[in-house]
C-alpha atoms as a PDB file:
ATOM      1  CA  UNK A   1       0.029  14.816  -7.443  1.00  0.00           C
ATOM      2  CA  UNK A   2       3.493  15.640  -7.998  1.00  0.00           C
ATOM      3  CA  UNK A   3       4.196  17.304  -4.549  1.00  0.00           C
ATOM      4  CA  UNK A   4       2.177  14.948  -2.539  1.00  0.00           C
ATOM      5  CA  UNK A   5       5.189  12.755  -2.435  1.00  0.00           C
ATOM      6  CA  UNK A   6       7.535  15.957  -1.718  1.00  0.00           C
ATOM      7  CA  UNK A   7       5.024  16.584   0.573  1.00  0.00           C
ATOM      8  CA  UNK A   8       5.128  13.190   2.427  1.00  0.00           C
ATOM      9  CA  UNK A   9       9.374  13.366   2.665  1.00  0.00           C
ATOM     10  CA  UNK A  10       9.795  16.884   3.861  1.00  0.00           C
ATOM     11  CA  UNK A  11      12.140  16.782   6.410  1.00  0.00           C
ATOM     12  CA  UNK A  12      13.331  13.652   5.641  1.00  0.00           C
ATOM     13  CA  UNK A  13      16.846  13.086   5.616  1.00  0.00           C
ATOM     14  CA  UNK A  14      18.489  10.697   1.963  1.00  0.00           C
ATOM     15  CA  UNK A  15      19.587   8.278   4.588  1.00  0.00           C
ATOM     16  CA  UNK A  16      16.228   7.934   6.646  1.00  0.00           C
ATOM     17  CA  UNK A  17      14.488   7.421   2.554  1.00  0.00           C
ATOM     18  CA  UNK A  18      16.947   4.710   1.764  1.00  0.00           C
ATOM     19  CA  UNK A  19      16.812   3.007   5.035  1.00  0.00           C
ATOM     20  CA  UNK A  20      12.507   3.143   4.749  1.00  0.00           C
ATOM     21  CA  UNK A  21      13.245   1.528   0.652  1.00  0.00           C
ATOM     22  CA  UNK A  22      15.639  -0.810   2.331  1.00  0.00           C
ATOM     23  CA  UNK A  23      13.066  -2.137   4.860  1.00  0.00           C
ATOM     24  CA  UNK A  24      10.315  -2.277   2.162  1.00  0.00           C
ATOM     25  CA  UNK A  25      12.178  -4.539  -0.045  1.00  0.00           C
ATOM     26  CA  UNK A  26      13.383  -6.603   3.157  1.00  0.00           C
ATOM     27  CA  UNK A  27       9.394  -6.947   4.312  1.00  0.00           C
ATOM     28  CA  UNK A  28       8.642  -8.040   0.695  1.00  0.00           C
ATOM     29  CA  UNK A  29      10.931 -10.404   0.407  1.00  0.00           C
ATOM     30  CA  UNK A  30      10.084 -12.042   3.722  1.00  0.00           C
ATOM     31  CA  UNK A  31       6.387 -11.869   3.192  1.00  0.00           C
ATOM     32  CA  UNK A  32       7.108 -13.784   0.001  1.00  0.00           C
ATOM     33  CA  UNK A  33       9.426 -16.509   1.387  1.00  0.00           C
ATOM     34  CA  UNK A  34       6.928 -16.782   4.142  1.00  0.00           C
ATOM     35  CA  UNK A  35       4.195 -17.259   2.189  1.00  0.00           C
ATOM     36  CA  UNK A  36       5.765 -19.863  -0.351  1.00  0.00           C
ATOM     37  CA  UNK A  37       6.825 -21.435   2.767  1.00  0.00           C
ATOM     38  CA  UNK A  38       3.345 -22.046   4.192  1.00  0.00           C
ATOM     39  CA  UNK A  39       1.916 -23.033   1.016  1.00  0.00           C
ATOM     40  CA  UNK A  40       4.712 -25.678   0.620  1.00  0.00           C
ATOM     41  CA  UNK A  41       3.724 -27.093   4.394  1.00  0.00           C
ATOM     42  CA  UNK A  42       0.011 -26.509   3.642  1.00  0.00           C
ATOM     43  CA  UNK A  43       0.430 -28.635   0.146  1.00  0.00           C
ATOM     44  CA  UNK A  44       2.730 -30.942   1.387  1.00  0.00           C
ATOM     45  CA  UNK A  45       0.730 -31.994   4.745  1.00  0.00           C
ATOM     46  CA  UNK A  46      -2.865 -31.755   2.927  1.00  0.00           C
ATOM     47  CA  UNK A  47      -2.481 -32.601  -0.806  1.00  0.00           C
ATOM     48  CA  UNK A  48      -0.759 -36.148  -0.993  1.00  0.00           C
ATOM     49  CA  UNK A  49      -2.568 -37.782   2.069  1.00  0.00           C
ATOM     50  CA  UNK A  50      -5.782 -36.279   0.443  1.00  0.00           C
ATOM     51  CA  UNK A  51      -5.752 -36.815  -3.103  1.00  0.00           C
ATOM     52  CA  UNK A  52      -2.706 -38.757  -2.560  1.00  0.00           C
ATOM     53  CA  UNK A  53      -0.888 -35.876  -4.963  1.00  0.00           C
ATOM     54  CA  UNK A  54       3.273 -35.264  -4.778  1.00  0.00           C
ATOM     55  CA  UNK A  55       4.671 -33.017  -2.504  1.00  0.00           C
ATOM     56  CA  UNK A  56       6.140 -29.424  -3.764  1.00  0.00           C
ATOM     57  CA  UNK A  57       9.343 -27.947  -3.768  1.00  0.00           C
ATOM     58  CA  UNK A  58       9.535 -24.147  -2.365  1.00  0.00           C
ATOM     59  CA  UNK A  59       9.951 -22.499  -5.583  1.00  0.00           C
ATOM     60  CA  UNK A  60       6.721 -24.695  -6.951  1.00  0.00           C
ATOM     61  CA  UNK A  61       4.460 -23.243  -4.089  1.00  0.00           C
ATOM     62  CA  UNK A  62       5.849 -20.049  -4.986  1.00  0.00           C
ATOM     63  CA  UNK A  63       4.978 -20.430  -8.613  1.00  0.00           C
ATOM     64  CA  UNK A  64       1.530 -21.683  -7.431  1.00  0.00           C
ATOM     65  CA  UNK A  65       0.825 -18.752  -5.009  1.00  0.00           C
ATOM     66  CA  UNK A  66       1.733 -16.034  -8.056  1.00  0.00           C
ATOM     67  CA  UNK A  67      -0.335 -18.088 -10.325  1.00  0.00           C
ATOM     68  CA  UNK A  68      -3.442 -18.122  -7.846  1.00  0.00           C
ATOM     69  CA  UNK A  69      -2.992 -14.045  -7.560  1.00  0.00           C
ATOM     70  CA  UNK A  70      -2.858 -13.620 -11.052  1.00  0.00           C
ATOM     71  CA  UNK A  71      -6.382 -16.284 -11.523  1.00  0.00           C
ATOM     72  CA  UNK A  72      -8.146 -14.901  -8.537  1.00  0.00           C
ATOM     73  CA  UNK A  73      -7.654 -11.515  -9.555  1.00  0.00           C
ATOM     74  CA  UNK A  74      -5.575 -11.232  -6.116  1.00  0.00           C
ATOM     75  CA  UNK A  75      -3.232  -8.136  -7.231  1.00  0.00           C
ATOM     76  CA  UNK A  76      -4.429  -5.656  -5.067  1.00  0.00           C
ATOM     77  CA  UNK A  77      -7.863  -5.083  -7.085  1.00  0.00           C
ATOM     78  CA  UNK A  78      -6.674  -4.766 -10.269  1.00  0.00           C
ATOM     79  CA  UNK A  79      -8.502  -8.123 -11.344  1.00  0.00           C
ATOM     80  CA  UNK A  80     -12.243  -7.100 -10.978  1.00  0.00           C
ATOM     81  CA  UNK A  81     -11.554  -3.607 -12.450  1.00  0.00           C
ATOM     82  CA  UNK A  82     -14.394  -4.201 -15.005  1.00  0.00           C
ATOM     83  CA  UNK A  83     -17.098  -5.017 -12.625  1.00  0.00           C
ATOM     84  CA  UNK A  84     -19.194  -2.174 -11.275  1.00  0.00           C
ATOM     85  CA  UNK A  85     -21.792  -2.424  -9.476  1.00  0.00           C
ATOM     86  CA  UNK A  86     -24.707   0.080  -8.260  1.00  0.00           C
ATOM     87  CA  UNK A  87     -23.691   0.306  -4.704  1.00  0.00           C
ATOM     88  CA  UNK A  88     -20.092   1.271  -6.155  1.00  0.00           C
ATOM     89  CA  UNK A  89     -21.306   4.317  -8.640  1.00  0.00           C
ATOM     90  CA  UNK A  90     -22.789   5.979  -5.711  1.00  0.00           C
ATOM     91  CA  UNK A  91     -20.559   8.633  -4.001  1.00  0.00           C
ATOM     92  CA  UNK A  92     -20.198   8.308  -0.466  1.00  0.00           C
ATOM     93  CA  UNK A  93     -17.989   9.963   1.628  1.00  0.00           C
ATOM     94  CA  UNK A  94     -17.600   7.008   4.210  1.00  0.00           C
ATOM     95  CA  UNK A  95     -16.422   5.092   1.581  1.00  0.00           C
ATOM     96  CA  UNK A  96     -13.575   7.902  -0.104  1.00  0.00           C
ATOM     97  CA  UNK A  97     -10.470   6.737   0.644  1.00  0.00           C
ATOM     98  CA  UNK A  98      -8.070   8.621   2.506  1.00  0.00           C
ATOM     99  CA  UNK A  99      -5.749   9.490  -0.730  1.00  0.00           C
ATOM    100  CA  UNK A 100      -8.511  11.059  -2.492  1.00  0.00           C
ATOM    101  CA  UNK A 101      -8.037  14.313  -0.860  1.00  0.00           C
ATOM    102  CA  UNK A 102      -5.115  14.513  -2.433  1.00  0.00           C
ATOM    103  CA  UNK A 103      -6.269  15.380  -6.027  1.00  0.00           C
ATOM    104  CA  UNK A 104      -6.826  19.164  -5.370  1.00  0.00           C
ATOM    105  CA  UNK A 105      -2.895  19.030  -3.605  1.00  0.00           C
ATOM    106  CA  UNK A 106      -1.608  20.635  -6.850  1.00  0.00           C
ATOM    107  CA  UNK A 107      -3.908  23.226  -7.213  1.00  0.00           C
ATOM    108  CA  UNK A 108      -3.790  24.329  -3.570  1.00  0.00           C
ATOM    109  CA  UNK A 109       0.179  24.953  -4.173  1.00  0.00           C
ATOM    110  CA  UNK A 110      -0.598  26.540  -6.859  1.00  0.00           C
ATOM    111  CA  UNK A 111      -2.838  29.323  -6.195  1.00  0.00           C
ATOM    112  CA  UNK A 112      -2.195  29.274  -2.234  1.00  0.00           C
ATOM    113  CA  UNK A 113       1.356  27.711  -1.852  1.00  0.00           C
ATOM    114  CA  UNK A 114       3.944  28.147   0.307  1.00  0.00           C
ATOM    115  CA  UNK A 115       2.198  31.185   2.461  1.00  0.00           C
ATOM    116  CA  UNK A 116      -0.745  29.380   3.652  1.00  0.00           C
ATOM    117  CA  UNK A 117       1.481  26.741   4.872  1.00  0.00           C
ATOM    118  CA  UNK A 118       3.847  29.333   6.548  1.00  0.00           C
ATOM    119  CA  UNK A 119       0.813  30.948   7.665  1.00  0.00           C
ATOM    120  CA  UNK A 120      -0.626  27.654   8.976  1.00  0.00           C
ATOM    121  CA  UNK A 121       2.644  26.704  10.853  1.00  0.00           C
ATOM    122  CA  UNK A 122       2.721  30.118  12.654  1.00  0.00           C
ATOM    123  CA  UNK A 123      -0.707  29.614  13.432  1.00  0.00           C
ATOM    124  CA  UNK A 124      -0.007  26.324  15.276  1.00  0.00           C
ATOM    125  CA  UNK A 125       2.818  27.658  16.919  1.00  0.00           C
ATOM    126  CA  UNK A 126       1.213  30.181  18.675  1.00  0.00           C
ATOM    127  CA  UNK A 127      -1.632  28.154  19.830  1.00  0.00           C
ATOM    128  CA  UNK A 128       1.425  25.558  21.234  1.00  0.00           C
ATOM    129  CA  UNK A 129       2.980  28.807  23.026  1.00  0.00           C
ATOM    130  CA  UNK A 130      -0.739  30.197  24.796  1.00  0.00           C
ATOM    131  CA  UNK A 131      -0.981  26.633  26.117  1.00  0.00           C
ATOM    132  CA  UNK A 132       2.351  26.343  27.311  1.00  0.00           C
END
């Protein structure tokens, strides 16, 4: 797995990395102000005329959504870790994810490396020049 990610940034100049990092953390940081923002409207419209509750601050719905993730088990599946079922100890290869190909990625480079891709490459590039 370690050259999967030298893999994925080949070619990739340090400026195009930092500017995808810088957008990641930007998109993060909105998502989250977003959603604390909708909870707050959501809480504030709903909740008191309801169950005649106060109304929250922004930070509060924020503190609410987190705690609601970490309850619900919300984190990106880490929460039900611990329950299996039948259906999920079955292999199937609809259901493989698309980064489980990657486990043999090491091995490949290491008995194969850099000459089947070079091989690979010139392969392609021929192909491109017949149809041309």
């Amino acid at each position: 797995m370690s050259n999967y990610f030298k893999h994925k940034m080949r070619g990739k100049s340090p400026g195009e990395i930092a500017g995808m990092i810088l957008f990641g953390i930007i998109a993060i940081t909105g998502l989250a102000i977003l959603f604390g923002f909708i909870i707050m409207w959501l809480w504030n419209w709903l909740m008191p005329m309801i169950f005649g509750l106060t109304t929250l601050t922004f930070w509060e719905a924020v503190g609410i959504f987190i705690l609601f993730k970490i309850l619900l088990g919300g984190c990106g599946g880490f929460g039900d870790s611990g329950k299996k079922t039948s259906k999920s100890h079955k292999k199937d290869k609809k259901c493989e994810t698309e980064f489980s190909k990657w486990k043999h990625y090491d091995d490949f480079w290491k008995e194969e490396g850099n000459q089947a891709y070079e091989a690979y490459i010139e392969r392609k590039t021929k192909k491109e020049e017949n149809n041309d």
